[in-house]
N, C-alpha and C. Protein backbone atom coordinates (compact mmCIF):
# COMPACT_ATOMS: atom_id res chain seq x y z
N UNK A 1 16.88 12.88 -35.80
CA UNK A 1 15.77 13.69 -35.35
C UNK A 1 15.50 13.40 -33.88
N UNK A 2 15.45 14.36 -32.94
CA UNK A 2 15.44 14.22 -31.66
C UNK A 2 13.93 14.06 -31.35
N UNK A 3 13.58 13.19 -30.81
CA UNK A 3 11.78 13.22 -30.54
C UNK A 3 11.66 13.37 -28.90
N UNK A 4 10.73 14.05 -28.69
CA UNK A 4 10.08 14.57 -27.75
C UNK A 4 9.20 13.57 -26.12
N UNK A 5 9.27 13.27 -25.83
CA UNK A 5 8.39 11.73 -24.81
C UNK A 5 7.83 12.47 -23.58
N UNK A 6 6.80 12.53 -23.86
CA UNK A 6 6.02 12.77 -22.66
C UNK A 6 5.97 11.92 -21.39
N UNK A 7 6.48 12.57 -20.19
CA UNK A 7 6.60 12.29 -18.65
C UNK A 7 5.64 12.04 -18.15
N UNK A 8 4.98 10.83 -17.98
CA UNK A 8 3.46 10.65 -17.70
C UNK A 8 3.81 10.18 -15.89
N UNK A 9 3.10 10.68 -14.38
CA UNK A 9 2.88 10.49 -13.79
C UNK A 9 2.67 9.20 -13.59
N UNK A 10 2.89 8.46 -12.12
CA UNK A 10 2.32 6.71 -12.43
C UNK A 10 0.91 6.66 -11.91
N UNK A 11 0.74 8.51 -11.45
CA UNK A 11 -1.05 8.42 -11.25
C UNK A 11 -1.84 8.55 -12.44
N UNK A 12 -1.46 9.58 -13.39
CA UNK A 12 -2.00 8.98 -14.92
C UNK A 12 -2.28 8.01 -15.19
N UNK A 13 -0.81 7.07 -15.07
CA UNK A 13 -1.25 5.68 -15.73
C UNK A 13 -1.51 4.78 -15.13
N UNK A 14 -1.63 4.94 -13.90
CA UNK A 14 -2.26 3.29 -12.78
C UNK A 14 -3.67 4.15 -12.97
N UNK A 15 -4.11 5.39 -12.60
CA UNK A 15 -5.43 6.18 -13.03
C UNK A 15 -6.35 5.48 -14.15
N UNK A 16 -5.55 6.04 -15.08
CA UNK A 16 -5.97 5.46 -16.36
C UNK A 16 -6.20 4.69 -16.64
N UNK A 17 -5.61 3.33 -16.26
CA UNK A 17 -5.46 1.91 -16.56
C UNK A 17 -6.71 1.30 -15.76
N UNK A 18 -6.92 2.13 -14.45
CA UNK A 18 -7.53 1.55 -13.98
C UNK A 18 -9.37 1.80 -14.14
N UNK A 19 -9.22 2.94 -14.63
CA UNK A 19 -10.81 3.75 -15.28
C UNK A 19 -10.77 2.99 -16.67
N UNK A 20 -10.11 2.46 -17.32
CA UNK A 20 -10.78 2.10 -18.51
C UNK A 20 -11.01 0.15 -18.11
N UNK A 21 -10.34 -0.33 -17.02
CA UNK A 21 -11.24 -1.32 -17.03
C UNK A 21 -12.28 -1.47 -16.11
N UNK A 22 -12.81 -0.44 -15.59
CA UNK A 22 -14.15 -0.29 -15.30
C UNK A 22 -14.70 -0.59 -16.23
N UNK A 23 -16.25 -0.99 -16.08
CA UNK A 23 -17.34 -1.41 -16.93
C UNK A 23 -18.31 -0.24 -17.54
N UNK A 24 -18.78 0.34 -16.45
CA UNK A 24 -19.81 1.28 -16.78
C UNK A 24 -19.26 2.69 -16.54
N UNK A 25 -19.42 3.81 -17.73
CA UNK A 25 -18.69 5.68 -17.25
C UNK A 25 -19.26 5.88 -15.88
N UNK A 26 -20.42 5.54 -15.60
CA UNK A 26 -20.60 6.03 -13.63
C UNK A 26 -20.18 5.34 -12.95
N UNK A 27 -19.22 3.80 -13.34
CA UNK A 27 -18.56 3.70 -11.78
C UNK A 27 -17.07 4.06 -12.09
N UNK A 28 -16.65 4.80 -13.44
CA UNK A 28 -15.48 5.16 -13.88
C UNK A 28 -15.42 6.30 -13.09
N UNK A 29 -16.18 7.41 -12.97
CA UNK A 29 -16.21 8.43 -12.35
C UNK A 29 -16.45 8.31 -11.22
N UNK A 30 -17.55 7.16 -10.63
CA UNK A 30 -17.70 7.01 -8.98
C UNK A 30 -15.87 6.78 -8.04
N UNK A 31 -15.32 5.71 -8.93
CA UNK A 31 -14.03 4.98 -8.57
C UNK A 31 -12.90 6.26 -8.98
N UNK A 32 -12.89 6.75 -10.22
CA UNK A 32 -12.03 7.77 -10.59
C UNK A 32 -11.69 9.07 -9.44
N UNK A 33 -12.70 9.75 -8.84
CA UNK A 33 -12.83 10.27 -7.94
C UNK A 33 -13.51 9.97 -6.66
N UNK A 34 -12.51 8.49 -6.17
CA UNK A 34 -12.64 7.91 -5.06
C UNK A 34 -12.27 8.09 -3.87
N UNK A 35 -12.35 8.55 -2.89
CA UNK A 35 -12.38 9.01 -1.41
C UNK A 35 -12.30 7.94 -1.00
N UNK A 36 -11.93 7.78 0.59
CA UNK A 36 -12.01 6.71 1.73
C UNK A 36 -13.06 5.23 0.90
N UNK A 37 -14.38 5.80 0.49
CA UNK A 37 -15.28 5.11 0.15
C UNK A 37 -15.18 4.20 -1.17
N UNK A 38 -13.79 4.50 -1.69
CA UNK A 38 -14.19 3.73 -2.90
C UNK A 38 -12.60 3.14 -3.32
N UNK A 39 -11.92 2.98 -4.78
CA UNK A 39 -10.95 2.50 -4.67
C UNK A 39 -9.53 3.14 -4.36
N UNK A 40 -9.07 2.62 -3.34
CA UNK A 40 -7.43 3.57 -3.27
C UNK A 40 -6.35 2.88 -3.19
N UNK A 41 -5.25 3.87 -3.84
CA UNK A 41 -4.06 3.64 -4.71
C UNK A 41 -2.78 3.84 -4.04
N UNK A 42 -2.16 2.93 -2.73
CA UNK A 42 -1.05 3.53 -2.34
C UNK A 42 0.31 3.06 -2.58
N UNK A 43 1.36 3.96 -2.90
CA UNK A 43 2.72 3.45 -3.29
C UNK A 43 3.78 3.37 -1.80
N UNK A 44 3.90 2.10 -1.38
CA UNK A 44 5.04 2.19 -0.19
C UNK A 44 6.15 1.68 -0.29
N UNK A 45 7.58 3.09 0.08
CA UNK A 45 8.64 3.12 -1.24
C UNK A 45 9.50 4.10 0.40
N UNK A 46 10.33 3.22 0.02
CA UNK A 46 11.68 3.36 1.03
C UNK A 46 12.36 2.31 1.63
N UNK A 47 13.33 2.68 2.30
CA UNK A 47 13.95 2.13 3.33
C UNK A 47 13.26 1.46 4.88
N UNK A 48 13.23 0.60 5.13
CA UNK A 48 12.25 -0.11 6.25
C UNK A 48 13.22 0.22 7.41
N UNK A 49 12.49 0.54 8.52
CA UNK A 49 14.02 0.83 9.57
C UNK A 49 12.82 0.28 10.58
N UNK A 50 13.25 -0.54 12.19
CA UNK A 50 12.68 -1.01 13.32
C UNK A 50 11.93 0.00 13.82
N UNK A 51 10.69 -0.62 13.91
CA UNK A 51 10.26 0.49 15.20
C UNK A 51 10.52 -0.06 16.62
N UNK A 52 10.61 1.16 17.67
CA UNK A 52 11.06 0.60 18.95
C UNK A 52 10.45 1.21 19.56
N UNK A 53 9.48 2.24 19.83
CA UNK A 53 7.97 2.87 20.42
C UNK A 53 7.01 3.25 18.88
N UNK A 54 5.96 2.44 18.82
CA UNK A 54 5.09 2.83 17.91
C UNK A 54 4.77 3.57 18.40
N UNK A 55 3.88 4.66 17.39
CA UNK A 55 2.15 5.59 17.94
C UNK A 55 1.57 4.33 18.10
N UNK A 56 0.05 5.36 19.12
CA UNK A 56 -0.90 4.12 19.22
C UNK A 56 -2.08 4.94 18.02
N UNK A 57 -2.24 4.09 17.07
CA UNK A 57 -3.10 4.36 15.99
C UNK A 57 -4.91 3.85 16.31
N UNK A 58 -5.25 3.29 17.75
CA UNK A 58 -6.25 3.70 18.23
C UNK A 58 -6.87 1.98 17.36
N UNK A 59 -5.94 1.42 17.00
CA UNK A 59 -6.13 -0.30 16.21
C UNK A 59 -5.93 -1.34 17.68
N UNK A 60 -6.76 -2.41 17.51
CA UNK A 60 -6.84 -3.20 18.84
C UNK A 60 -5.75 -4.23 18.25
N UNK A 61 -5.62 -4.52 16.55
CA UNK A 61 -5.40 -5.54 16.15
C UNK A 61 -3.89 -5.46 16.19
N UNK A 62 -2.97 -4.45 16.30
CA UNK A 62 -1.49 -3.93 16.04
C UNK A 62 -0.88 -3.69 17.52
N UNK A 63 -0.16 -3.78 17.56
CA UNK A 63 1.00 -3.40 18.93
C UNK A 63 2.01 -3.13 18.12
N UNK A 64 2.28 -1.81 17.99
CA UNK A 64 3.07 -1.18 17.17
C UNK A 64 4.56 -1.36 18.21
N UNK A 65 4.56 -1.17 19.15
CA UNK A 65 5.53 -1.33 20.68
C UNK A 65 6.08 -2.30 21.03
N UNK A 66 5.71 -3.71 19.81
CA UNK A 66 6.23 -4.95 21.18
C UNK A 66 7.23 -5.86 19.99
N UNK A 67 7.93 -4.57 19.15
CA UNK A 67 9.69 -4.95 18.91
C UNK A 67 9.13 -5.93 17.60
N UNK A 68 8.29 -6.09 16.59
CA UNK A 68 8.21 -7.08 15.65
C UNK A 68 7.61 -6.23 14.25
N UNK A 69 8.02 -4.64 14.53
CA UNK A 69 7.15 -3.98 13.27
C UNK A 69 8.50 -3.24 12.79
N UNK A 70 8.54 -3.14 11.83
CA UNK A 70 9.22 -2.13 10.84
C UNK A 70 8.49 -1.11 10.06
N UNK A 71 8.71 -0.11 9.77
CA UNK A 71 7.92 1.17 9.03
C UNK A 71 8.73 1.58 7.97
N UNK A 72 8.15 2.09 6.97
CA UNK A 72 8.49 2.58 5.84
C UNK A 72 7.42 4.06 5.33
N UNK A 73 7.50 4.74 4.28
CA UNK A 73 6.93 5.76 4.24
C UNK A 73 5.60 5.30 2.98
N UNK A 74 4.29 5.82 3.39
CA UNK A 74 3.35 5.80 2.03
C UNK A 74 3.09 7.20 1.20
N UNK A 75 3.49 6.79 -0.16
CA UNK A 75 2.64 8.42 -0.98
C UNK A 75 1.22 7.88 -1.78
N UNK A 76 0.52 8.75 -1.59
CA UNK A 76 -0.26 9.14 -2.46
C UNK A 76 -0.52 8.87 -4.15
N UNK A 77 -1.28 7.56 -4.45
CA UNK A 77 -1.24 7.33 -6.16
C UNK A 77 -3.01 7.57 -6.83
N UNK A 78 -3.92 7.60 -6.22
CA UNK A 78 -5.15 7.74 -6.19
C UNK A 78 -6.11 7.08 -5.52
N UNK A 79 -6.86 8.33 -5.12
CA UNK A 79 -8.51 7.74 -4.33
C UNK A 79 -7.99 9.12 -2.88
N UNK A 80 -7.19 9.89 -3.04
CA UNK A 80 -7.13 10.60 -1.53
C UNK A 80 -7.42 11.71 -1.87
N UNK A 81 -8.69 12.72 -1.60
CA UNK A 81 -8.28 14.05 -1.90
C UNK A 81 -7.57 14.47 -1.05
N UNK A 82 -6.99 15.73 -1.55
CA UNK A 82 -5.97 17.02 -1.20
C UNK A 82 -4.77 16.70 -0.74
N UNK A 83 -4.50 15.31 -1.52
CA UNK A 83 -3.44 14.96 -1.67
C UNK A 83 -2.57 14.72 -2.80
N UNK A 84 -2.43 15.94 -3.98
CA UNK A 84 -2.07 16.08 -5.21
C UNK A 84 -1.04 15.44 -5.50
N UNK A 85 0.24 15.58 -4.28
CA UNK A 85 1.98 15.72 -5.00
C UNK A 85 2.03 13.98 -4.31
N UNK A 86 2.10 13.55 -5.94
CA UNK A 86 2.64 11.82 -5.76
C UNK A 86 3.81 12.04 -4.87
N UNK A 87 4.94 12.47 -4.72
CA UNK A 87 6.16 12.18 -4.72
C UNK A 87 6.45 13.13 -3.62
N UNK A 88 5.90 12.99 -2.43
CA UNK A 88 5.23 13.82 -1.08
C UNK A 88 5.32 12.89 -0.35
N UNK A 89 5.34 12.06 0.69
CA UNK A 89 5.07 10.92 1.55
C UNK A 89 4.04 11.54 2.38
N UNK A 90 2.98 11.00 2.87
CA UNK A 90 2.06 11.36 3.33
C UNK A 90 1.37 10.37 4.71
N UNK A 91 2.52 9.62 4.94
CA UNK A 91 1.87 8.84 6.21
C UNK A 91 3.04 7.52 6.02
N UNK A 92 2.70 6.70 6.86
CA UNK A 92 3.58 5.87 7.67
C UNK A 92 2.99 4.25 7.32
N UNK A 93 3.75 3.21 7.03
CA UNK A 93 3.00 1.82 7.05
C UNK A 93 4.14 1.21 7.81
N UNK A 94 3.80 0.41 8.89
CA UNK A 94 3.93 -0.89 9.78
C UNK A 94 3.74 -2.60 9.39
N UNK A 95 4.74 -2.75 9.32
CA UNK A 95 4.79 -4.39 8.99
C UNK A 95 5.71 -5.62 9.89
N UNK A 96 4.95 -6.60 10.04
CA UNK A 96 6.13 -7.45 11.00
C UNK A 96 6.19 -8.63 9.64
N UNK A 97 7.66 -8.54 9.49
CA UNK A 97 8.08 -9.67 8.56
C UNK A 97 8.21 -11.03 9.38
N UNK A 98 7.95 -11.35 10.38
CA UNK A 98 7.78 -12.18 11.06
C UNK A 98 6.61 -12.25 11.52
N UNK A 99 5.61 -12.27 11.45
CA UNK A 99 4.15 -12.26 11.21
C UNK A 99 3.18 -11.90 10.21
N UNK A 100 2.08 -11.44 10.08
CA UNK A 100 1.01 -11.92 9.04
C UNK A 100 0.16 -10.04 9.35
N UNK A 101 0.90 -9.12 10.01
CA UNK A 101 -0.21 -8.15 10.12
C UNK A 101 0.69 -6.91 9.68
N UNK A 102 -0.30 -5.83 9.42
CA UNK A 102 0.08 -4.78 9.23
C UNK A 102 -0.54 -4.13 9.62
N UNK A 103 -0.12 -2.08 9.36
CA UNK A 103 -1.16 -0.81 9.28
C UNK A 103 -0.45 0.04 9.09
N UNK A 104 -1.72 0.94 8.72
CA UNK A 104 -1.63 2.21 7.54
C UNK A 104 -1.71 3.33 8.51
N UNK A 105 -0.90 4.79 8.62
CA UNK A 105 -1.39 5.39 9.24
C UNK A 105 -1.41 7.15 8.26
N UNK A 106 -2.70 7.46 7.14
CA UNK A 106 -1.99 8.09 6.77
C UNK A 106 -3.79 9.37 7.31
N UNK A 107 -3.40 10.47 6.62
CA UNK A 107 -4.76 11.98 7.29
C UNK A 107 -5.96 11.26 6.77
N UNK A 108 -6.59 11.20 7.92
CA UNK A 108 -7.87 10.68 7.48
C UNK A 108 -8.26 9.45 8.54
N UNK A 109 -7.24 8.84 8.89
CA UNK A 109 -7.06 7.63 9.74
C UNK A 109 -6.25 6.56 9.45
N UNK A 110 -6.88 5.70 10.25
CA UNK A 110 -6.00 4.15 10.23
C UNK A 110 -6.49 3.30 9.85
N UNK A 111 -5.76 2.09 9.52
CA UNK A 111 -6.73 0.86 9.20
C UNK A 111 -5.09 -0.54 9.31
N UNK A 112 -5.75 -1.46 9.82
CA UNK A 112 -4.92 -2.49 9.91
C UNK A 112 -5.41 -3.57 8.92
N UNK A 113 -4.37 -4.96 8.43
CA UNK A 113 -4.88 -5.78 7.99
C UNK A 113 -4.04 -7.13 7.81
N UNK A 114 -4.11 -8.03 7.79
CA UNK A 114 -3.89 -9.60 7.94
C UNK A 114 -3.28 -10.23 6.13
N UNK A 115 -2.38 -10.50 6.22
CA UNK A 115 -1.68 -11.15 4.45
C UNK A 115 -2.39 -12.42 4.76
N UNK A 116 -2.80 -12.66 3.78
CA UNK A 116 -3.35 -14.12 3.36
C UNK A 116 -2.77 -15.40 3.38
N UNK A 117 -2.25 -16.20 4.16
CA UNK A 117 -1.28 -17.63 3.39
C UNK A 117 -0.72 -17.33 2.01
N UNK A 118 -1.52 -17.35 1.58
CA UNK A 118 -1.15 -17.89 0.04
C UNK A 118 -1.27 -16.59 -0.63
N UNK A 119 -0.05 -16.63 -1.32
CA UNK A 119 0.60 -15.26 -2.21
C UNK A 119 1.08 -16.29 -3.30
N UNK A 120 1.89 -15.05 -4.52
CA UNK A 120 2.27 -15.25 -5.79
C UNK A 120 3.71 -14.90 -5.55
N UNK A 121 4.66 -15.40 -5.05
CA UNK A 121 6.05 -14.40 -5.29
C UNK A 121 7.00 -15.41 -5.39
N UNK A 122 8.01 -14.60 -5.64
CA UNK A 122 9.34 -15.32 -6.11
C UNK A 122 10.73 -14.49 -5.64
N UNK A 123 11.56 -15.12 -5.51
CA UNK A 123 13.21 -14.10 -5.29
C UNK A 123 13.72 -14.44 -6.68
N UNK A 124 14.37 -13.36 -6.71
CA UNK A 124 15.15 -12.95 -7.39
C UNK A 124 16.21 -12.74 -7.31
N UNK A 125 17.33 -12.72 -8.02
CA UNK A 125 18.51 -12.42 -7.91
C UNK A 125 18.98 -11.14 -8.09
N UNK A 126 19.50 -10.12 -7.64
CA UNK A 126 19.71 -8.82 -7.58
C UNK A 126 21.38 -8.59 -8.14
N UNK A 127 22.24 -9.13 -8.70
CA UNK A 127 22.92 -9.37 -9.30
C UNK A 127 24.19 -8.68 -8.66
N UNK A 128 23.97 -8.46 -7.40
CA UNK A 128 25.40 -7.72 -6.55
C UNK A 128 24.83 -7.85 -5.07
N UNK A 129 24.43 -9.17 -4.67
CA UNK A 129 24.67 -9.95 -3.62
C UNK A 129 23.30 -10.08 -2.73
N UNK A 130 22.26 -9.75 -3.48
CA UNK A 130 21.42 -9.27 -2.72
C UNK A 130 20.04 -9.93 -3.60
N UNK A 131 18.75 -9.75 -2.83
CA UNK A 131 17.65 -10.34 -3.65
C UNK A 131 16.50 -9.69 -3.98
N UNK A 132 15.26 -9.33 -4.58
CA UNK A 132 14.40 -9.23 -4.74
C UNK A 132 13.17 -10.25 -4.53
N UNK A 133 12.16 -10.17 -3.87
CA UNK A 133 10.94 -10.43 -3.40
C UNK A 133 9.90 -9.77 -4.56
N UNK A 134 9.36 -10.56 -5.49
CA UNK A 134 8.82 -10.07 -6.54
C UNK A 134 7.69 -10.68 -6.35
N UNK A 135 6.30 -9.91 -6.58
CA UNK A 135 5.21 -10.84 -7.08
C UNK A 135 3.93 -9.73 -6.39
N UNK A 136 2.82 -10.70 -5.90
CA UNK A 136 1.47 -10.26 -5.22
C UNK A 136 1.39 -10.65 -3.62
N UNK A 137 0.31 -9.95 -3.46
CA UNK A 137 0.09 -10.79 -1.58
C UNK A 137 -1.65 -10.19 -1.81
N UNK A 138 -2.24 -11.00 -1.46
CA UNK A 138 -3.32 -10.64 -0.59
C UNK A 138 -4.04 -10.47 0.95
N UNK A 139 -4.52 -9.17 1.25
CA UNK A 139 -4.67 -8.96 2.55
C UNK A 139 -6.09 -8.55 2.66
N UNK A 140 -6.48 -8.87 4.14
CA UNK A 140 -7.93 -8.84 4.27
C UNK A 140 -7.83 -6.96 5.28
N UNK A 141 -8.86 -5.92 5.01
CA UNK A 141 -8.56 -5.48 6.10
C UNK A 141 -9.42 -5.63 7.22
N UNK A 142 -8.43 -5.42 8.58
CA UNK A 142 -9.40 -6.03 9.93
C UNK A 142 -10.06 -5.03 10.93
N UNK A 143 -9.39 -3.83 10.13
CA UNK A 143 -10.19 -2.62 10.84
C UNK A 143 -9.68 -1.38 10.74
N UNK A 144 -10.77 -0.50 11.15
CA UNK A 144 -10.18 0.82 10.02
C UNK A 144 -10.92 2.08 11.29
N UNK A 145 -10.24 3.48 11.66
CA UNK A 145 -10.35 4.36 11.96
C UNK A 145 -10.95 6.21 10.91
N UNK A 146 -11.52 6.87 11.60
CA UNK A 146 -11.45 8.15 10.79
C UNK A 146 -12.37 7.64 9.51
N UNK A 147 -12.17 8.07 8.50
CA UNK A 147 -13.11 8.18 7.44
C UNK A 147 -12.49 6.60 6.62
N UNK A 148 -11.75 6.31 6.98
CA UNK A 148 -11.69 4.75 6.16
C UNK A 148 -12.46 3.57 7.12
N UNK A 149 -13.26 3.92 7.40
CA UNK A 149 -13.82 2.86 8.37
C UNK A 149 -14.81 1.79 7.90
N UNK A 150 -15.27 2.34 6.63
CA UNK A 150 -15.96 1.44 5.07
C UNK A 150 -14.71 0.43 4.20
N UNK A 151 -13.67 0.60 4.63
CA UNK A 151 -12.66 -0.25 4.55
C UNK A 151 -12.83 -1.87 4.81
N UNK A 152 -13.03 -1.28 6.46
CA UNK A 152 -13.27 -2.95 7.29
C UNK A 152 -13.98 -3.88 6.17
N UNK A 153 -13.55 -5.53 6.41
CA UNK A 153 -13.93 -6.30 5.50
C UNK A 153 -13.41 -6.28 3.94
N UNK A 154 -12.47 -5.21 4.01
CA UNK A 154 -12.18 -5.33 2.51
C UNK A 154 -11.01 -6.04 2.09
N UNK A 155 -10.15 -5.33 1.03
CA UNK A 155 -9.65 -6.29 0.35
C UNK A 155 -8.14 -5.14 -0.17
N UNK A 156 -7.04 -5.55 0.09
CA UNK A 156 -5.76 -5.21 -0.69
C UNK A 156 -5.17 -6.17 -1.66
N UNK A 157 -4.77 -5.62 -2.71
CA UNK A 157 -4.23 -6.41 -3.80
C UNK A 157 -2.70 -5.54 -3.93
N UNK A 158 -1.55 -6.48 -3.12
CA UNK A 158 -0.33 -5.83 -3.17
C UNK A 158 0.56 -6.58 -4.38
N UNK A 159 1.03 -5.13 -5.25
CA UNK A 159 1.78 -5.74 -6.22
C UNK A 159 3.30 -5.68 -6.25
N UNK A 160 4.38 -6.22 -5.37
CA UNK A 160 5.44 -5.71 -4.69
C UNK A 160 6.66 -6.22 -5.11
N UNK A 161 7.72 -5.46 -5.31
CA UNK A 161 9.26 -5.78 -5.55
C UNK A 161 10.31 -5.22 -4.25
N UNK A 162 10.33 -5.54 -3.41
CA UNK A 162 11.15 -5.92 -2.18
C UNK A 162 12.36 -6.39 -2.54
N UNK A 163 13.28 -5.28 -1.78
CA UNK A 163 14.52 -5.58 -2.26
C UNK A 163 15.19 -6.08 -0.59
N UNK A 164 15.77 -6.62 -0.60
CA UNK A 164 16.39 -7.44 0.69
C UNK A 164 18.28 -6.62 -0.23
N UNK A 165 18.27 -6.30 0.76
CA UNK A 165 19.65 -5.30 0.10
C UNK A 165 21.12 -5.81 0.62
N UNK A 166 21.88 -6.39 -0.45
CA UNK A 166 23.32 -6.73 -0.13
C UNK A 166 23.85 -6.48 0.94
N UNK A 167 24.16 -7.59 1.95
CA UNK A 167 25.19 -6.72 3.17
C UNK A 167 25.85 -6.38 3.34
N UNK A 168 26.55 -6.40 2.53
CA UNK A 168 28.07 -5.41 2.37
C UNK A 168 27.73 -3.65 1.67
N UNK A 169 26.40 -3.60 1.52
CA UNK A 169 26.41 -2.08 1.38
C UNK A 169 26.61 -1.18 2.00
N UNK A 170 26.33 -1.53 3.02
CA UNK A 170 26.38 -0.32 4.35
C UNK A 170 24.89 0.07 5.00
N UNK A 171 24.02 -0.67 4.40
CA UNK A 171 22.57 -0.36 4.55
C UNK A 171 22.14 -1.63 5.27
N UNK A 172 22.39 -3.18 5.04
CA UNK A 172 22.12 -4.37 5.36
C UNK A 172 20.42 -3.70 5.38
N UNK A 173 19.94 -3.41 5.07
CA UNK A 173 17.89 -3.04 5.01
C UNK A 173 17.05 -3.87 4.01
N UNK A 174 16.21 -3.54 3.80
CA UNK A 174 15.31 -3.84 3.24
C UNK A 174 14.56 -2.35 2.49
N UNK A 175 14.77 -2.56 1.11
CA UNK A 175 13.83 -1.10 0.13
C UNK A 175 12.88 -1.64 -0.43
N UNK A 176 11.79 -1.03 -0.06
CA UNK A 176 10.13 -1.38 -0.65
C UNK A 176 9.92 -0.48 -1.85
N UNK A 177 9.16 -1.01 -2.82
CA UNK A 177 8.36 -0.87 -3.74
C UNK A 177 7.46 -1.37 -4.10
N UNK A 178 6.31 -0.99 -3.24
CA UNK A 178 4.48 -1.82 -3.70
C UNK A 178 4.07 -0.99 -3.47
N UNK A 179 2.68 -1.34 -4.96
CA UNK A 179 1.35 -0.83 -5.16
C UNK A 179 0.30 -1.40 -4.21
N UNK A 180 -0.38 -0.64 -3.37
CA UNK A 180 -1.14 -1.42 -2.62
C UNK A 180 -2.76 -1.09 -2.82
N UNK A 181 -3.49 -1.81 -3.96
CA UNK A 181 -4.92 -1.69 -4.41
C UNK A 181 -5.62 -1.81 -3.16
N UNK A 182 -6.34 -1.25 -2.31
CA UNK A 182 -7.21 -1.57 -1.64
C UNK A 182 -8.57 -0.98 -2.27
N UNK A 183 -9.78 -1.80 -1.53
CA UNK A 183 -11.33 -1.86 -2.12
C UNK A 183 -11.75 -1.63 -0.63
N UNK A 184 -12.85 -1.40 -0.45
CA UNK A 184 -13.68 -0.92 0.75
C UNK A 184 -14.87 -2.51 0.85
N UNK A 185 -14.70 -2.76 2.50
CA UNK A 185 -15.80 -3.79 2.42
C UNK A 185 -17.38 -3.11 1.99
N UNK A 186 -18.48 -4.50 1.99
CA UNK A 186 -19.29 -4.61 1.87
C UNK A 186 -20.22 -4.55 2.89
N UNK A 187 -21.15 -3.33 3.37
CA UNK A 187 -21.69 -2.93 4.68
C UNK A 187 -23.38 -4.08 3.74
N UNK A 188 -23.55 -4.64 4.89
CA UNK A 188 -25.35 -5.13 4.61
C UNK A 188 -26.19 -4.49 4.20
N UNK A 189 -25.88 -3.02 3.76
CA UNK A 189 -27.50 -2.56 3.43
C UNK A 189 -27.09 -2.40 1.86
N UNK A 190 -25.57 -2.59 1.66
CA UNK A 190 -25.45 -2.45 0.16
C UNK A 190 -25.58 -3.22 -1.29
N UNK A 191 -25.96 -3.12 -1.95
CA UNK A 191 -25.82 -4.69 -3.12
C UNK A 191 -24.78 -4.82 -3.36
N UNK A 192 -24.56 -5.97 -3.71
CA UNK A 192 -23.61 -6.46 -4.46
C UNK A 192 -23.37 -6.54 -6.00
């Protein structure tokens, strides 16, 4: 008997997963249909290639220009309106693997942010010459442009499998795959 399996989106189910461990149905729906202001869901998934003239993303904290950033592409997993099609790339992320900073550049604005010391990860063995970078990172963000600017002070929870890719492929690169949870800081007039 041939059975049937429904193709569930990974915005369904990081969506989903993530509305039912909310506490209360109004911050399921506040967070569920979350904007700049509340929780967002980005997947950054490709090939990392050098940058050698950044944009200037209008961040004091980044020098996209001075030869220590690599870029890869971000899509869309939840918290962005009018940004429906997961599987769309919708903006640009900057990272120096030889330093501690990053940034985001996707409609709406920018925002930079700082990895924490202390992460959860491990390598892996990739079983045809090459490794995986598996685990978490935490990042603070240090500042934010355009409508993410309730960002500043907040918080990313990256859940990432980094592939460091065999050199004998023809690619010698690096292919990303992380979820990157970010939360919006805490402005003073708000409770906690």
């Amino acid at each position: 008997m041939k059975r049937d399996h429904a193709v569930l989106s990974r915005r369904t189910v990081l969506g989903g997963a993530l509305v039912a461990l909310l506490p209360l149905p109004e911050q399921a729906m506040a967070h569920g249909n979350a904007g700049p202001e509340g929780l967002l869901v980005l997947l950054l998934k490709g090939l990392y290639s050098p940058v050698v003239t950044g944009p200037d993303l209008g961040l004091s904290t980044v020098n996209l220009s001075d030869g220590s950033y690599s870029t890869t592409k971000i899509y869309p997993v939840l918290g962005l309106r009018g940004h429906p099609d997961e599987n769309v790339a919708l903006g640009d992320f900057y990272v120096q693997f030889d330093g501690d900073l990053c940034a985001y550049n996707i409609p709406g604005g920018t925002f930079s942010m700082r990895f924490s010391p202390v992460n959860d990860t491990a390598f892996v063995d990739d079983g045809f010459g090459g490794r995986y970078l598996v685990g978490t990172f935490d990042l603070t963000v240090l500042e934010a442009t355009g409508s993410f600017r309730s960002l500043v002070g907040g918080h990313n929870h990256m859940v990432d499998k980094l592939h460091f890719l065999p050199p004998g492929d023809g690619s010698g690169g690096i292919d990303e795959y992380c979820f990157c949870f970010i939360t919006r800081g805490h402005s003073d007039d708000e409770d906690d």
